[in-house]
N, C-alpha and C. Protein backbone atom coordinates (compact mmCIF):
# COMPACT_ATOMS: atom_id res chain seq x y z
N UNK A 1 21.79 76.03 -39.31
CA UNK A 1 22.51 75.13 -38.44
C UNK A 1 22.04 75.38 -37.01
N UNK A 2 21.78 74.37 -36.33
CA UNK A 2 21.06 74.74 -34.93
C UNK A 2 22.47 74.66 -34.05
N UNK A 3 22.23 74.64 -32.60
CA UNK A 3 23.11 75.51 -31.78
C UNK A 3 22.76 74.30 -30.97
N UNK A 4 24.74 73.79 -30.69
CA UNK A 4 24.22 72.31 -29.49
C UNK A 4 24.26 72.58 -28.11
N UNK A 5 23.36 72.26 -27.12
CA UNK A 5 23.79 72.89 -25.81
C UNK A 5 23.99 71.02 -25.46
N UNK A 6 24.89 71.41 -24.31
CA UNK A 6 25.68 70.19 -23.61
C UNK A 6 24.48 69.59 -22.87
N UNK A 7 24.39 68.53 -21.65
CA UNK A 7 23.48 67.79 -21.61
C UNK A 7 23.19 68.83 -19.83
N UNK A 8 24.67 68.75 -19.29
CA UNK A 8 24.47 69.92 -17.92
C UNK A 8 23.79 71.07 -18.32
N UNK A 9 23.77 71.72 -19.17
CA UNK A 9 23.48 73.02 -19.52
C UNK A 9 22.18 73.07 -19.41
N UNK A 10 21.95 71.80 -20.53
CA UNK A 10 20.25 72.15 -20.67
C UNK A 10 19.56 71.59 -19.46
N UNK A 11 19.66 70.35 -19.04
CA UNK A 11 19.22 70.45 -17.48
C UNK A 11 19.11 71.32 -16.55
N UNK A 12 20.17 71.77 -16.33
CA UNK A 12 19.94 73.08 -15.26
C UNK A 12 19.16 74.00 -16.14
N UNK A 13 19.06 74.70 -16.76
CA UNK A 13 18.31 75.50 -17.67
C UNK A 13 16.59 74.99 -17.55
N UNK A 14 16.30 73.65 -17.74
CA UNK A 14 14.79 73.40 -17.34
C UNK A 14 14.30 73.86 -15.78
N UNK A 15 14.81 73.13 -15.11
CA UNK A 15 14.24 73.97 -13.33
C UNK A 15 13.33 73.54 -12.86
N UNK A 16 12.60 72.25 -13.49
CA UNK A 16 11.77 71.67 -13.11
C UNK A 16 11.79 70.49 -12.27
N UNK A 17 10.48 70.11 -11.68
CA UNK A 17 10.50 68.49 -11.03
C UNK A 17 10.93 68.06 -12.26
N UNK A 18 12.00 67.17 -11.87
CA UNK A 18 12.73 65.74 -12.50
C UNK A 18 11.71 64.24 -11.99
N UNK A 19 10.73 63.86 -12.85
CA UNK A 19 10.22 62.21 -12.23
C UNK A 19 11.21 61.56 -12.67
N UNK A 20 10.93 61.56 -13.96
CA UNK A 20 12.17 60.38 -14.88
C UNK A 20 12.75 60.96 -15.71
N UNK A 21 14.32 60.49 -16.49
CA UNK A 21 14.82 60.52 -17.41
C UNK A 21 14.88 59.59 -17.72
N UNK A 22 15.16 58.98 -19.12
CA UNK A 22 14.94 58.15 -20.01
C UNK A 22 15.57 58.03 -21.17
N UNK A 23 16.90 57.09 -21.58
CA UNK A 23 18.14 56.94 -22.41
C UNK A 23 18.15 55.91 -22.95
N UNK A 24 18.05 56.21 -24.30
CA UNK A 24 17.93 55.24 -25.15
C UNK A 24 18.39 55.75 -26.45
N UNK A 25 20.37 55.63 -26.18
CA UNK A 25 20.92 56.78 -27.44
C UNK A 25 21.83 55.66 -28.28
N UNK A 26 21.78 54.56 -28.34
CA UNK A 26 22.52 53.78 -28.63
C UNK A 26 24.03 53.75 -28.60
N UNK A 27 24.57 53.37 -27.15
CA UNK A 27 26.18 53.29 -27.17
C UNK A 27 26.75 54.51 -26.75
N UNK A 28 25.65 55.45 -26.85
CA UNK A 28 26.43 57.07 -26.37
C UNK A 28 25.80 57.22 -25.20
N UNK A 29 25.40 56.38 -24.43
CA UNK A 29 24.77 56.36 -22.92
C UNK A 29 25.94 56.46 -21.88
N UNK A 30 27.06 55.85 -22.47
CA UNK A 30 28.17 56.11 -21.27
C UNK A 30 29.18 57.13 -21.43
N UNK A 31 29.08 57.49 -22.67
CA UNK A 31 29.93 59.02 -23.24
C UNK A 31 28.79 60.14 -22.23
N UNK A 32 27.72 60.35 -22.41
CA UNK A 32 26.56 61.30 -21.74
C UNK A 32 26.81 60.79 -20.38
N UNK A 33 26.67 59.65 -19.80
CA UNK A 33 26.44 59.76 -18.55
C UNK A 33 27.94 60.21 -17.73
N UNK A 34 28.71 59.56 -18.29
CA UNK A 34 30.37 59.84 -17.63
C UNK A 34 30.48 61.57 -17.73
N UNK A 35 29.82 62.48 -18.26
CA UNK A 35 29.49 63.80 -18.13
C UNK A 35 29.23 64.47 -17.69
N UNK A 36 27.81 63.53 -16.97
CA UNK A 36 26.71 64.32 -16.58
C UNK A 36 27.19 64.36 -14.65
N UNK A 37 27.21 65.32 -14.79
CA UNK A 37 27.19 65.87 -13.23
C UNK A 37 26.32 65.43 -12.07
N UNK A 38 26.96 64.79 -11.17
CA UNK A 38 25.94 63.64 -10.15
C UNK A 38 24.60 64.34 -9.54
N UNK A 39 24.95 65.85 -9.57
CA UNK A 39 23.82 66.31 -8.75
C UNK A 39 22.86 66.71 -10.21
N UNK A 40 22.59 66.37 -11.27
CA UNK A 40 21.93 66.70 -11.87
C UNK A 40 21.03 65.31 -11.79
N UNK A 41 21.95 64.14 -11.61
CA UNK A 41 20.94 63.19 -12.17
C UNK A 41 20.32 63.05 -10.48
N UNK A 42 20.93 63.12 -9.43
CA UNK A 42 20.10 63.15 -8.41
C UNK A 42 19.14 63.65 -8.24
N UNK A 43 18.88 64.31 -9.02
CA UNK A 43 17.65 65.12 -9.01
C UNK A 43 16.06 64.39 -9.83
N UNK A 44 16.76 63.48 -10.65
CA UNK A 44 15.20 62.40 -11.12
C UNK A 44 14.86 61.44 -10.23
N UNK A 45 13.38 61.37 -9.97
CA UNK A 45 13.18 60.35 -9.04
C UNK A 45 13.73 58.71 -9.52
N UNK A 46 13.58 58.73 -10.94
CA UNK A 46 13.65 57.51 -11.63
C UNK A 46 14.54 57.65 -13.14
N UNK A 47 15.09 56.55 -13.36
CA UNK A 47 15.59 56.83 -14.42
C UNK A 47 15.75 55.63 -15.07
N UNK A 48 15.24 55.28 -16.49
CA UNK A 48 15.40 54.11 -17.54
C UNK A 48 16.24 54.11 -18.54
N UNK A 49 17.10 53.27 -18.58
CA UNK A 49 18.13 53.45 -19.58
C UNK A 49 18.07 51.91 -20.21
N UNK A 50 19.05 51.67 -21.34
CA UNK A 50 19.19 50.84 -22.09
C UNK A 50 20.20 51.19 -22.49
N UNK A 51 21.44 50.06 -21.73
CA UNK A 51 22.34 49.88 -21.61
C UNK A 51 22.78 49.28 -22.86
N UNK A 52 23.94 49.80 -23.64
CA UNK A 52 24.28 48.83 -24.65
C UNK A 52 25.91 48.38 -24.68
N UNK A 53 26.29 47.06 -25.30
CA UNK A 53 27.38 46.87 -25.79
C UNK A 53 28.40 46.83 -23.94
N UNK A 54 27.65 46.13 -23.13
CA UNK A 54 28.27 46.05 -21.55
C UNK A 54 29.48 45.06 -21.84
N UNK A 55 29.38 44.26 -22.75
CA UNK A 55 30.67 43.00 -22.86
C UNK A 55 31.73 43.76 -23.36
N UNK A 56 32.04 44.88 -23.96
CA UNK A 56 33.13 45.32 -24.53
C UNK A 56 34.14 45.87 -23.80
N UNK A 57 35.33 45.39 -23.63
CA UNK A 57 36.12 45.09 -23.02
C UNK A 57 36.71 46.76 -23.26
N UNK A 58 36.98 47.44 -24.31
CA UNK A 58 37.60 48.69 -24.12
C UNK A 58 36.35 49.50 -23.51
N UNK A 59 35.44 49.15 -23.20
CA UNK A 59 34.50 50.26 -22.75
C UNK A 59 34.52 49.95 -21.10
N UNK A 60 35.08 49.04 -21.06
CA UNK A 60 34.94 48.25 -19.35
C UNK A 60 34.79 49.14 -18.15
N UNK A 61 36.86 49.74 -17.89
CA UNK A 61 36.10 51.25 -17.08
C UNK A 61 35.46 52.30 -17.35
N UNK A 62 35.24 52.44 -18.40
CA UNK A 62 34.29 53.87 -18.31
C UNK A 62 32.88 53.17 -17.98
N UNK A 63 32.40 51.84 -18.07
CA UNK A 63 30.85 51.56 -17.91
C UNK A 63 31.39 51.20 -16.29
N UNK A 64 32.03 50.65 -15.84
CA UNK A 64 32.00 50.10 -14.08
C UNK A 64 32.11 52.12 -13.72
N UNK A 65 32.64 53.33 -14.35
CA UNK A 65 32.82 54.32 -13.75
C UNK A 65 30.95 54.97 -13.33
N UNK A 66 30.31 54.58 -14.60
CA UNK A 66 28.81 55.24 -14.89
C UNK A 66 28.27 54.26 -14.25
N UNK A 67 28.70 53.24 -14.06
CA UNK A 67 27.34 52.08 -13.10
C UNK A 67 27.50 52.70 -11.41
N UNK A 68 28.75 52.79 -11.28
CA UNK A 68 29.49 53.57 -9.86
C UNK A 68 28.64 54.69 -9.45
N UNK A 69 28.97 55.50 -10.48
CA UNK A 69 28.23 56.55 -10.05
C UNK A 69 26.45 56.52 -10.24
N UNK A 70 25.96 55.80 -10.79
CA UNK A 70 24.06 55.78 -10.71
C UNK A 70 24.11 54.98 -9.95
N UNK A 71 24.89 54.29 -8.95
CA UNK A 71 24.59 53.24 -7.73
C UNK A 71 25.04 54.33 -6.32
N UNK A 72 25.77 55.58 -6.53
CA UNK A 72 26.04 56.32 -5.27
C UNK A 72 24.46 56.79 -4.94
N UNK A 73 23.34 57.20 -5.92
CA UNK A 73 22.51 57.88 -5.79
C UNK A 73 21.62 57.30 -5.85
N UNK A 74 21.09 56.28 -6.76
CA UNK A 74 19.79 55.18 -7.36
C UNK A 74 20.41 53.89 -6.82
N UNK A 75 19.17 53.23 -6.72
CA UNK A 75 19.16 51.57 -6.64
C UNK A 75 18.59 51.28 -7.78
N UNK A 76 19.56 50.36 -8.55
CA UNK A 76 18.82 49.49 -9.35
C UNK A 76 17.55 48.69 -9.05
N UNK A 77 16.04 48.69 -9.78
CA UNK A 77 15.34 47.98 -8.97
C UNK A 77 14.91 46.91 -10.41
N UNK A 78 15.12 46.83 -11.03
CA UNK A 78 14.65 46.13 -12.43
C UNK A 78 15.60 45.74 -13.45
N UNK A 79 15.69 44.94 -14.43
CA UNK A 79 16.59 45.27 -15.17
C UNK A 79 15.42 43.70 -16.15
N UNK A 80 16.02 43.98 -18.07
CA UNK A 80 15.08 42.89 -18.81
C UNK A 80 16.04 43.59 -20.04
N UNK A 81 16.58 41.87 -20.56
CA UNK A 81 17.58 41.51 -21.41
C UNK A 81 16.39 42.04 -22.77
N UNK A 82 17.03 42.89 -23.73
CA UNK A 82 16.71 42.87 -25.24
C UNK A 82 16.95 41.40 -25.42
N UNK A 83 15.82 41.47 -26.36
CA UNK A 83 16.15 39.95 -27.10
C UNK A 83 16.29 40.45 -28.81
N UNK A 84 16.86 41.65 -29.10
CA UNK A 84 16.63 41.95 -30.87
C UNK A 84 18.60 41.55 -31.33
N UNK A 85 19.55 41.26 -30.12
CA UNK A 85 20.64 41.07 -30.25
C UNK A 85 21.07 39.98 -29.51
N UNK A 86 22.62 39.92 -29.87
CA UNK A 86 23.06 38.59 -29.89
C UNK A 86 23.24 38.59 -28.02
N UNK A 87 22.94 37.74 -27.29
CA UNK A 87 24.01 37.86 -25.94
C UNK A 87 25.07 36.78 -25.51
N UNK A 88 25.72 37.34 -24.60
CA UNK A 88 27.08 36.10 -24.26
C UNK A 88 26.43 35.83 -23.10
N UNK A 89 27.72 34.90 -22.67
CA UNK A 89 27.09 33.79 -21.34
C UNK A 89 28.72 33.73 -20.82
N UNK A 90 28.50 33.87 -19.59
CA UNK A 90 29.77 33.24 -18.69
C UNK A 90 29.21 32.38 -17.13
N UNK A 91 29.40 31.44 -17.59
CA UNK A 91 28.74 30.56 -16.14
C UNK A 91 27.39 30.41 -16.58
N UNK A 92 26.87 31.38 -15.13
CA UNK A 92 25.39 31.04 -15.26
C UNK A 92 24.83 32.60 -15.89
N UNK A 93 25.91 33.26 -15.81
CA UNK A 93 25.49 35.01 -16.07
C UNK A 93 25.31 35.04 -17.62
N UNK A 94 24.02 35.70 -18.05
CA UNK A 94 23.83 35.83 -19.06
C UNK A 94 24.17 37.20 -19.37
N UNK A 95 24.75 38.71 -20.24
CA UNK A 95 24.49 39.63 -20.62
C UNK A 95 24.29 39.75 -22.58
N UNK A 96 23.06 40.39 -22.36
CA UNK A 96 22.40 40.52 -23.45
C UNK A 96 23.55 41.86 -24.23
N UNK A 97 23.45 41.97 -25.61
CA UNK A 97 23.52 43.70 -26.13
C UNK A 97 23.17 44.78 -25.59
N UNK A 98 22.28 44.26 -25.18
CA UNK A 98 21.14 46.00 -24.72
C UNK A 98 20.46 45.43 -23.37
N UNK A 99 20.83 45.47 -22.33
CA UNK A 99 20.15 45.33 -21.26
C UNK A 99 19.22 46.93 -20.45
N UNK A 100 17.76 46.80 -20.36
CA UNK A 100 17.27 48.07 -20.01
C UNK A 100 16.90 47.68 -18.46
N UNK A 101 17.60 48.67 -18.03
CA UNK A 101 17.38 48.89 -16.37
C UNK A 101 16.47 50.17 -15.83
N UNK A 102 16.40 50.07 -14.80
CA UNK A 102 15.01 50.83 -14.20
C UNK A 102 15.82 51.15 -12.55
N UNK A 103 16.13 52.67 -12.55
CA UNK A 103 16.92 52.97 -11.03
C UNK A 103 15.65 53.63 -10.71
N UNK A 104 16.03 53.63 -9.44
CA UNK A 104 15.11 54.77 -8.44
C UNK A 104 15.88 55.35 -7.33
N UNK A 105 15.72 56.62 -7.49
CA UNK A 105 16.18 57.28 -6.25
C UNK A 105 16.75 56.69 -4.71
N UNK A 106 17.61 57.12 -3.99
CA UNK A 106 17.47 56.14 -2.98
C UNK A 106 16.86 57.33 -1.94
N UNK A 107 17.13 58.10 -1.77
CA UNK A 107 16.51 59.27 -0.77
C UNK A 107 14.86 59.17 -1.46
N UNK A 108 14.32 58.92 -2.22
CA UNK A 108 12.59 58.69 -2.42
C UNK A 108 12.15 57.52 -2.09
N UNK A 109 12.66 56.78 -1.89
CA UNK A 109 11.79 55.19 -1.82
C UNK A 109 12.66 54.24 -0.62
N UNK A 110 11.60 53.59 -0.27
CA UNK A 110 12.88 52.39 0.62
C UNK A 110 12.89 51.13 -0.03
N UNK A 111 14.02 50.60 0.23
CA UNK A 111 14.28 49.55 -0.59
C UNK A 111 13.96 48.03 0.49
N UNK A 112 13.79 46.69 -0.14
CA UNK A 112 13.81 45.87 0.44
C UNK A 112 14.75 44.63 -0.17
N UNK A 113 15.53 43.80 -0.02
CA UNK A 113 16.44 42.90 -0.40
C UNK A 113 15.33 42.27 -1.50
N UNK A 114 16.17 42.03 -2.67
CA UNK A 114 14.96 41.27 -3.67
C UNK A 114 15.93 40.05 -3.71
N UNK A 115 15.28 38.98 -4.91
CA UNK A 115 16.04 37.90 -5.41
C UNK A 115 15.07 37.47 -6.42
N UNK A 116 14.84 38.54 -7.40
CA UNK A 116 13.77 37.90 -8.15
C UNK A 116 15.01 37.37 -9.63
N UNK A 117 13.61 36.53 -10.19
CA UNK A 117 14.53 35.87 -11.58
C UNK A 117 13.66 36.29 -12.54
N UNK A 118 14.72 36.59 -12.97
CA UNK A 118 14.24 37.60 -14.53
C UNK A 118 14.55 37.17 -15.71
N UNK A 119 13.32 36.98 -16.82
CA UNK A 119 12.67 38.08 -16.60
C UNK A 119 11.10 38.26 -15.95
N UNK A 120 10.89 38.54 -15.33
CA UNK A 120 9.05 38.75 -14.44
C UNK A 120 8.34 38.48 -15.42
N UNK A 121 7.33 38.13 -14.65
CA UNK A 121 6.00 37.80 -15.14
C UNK A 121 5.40 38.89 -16.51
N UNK A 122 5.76 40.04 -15.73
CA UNK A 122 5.09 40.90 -16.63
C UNK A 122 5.87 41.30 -17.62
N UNK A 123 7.19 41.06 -17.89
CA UNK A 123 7.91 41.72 -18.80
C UNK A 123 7.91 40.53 -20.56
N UNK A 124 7.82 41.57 -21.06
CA UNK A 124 7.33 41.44 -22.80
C UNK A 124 8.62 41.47 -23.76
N UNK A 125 8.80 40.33 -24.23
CA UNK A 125 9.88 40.34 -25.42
C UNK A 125 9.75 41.78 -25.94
N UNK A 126 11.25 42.29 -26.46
CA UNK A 126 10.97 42.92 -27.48
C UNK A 126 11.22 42.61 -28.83
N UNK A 127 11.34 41.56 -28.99
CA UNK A 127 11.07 40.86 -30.50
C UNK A 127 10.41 39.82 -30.19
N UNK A 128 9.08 39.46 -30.66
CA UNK A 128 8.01 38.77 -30.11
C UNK A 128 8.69 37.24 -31.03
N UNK A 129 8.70 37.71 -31.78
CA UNK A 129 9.57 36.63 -32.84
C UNK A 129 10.99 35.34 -32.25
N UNK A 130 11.75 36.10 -31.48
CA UNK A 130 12.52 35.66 -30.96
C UNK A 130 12.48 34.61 -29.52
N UNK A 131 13.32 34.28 -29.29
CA UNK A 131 13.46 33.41 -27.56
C UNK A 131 13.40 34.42 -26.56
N UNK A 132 13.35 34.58 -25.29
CA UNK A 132 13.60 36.13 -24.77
C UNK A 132 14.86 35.60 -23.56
N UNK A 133 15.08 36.67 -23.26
CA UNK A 133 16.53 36.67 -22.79
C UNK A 133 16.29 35.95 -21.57
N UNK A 134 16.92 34.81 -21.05
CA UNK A 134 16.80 34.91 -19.45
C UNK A 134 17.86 35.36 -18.98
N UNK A 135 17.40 36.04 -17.77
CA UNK A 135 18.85 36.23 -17.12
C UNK A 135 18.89 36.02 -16.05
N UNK A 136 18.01 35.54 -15.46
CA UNK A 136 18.24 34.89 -14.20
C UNK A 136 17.52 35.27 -12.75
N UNK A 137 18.30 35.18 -11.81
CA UNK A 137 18.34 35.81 -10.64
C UNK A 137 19.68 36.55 -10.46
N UNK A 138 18.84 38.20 -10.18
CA UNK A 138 19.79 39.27 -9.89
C UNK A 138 19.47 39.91 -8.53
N UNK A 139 20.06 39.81 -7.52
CA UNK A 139 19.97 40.47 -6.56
C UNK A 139 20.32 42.15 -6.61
N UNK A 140 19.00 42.75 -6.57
CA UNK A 140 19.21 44.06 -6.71
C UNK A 140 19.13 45.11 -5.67
C-alpha cells in the first residue's frame, strides 16, 4: 500500500523553479485547489487547468472561492471550450463541461486589455469529429 502525501506537502518538499502546473483531475480540481495554499501556487509562473462541471449549482461557491483565489495571483490569459461534452447557454454566454484555461503569473508578465473571441485561430477541437465550442468574446 503506498503512502498519500497531501498536495502542500509534496510541493513544498520539491524546492524547485515552479514554470507550470498542470490539472487535469476530473472534478477534483476544486476539492485540490480550495486546499492548496496561495503561496504555493504563487509560486508557478503558469498554470493550465481544465475546469470541469462550472454549471453545477452545488459546486457554485466553492468554484467562485478557487476562481477568487487564482485571480488574487494569476491573470487569466486564455481559456478553449472542450467540445467531447455537452455545454449550456445563457444569453450569449456559452459554458462548455470542461473549459481549459491558461493563467499566468501577474508579478512575471504585464498584461494588456484583450477582447479576443474564442476560440483563436490556433486552437484545435478536441474531438475533431464534433462542432467546436464557441464561446465568444471574453475579456480577460
Amino acid at each position: 500500500m503506498g503512502i498519500f502525501i497531501g498536495s502542500n506537502r509534496l510541493l513544498d518538499r520539491l524546492r524547485t523553479i515552479r514554470d507550470i502546473l498542470k490539472m487535469d483531475i476530473e472534478q477534483l480540481e476544486w476539492d485540490a485547489l480550495i486546499n492548496l495554499d496561495e503561496k504555493i501556487l504563487n509560486q508557478f509562473r503558469q498554470m493550465v487547468f481544465e475546469f470541469h462541471n462550472l454549471y453545477n449549482p452545488r459546486r457554485y461557491s466553492q468554484i467562485c472561492k478557487v476562481l477568487e483565489k487564482l485571480n488574487k495571483t494569476h491573470q487569466c490569459v486564455h481559456v478553449h471550450g472542450n467540445n467531447y461534452a455537452p455545454r449550456r447557454c445563457s444569453n450569449t454566454l456559452v459554458m462548455p463541461y470542461a473549459l481549459e484555461v491558461l493563467y499566468a503569473r501577474k508579478e512575471s508578465y504585464e498584461f494588456l486589455p484583450s477582447q479576443h473571441f474564442y476560440p483563436r485561430e490556433f486552437d484545435m477541437p478536441c474531438n475533431p469529429d464534433a462542432d467546436k465550442t464557441v464561446l465568444g468574446y471574453w475579456n480577460l
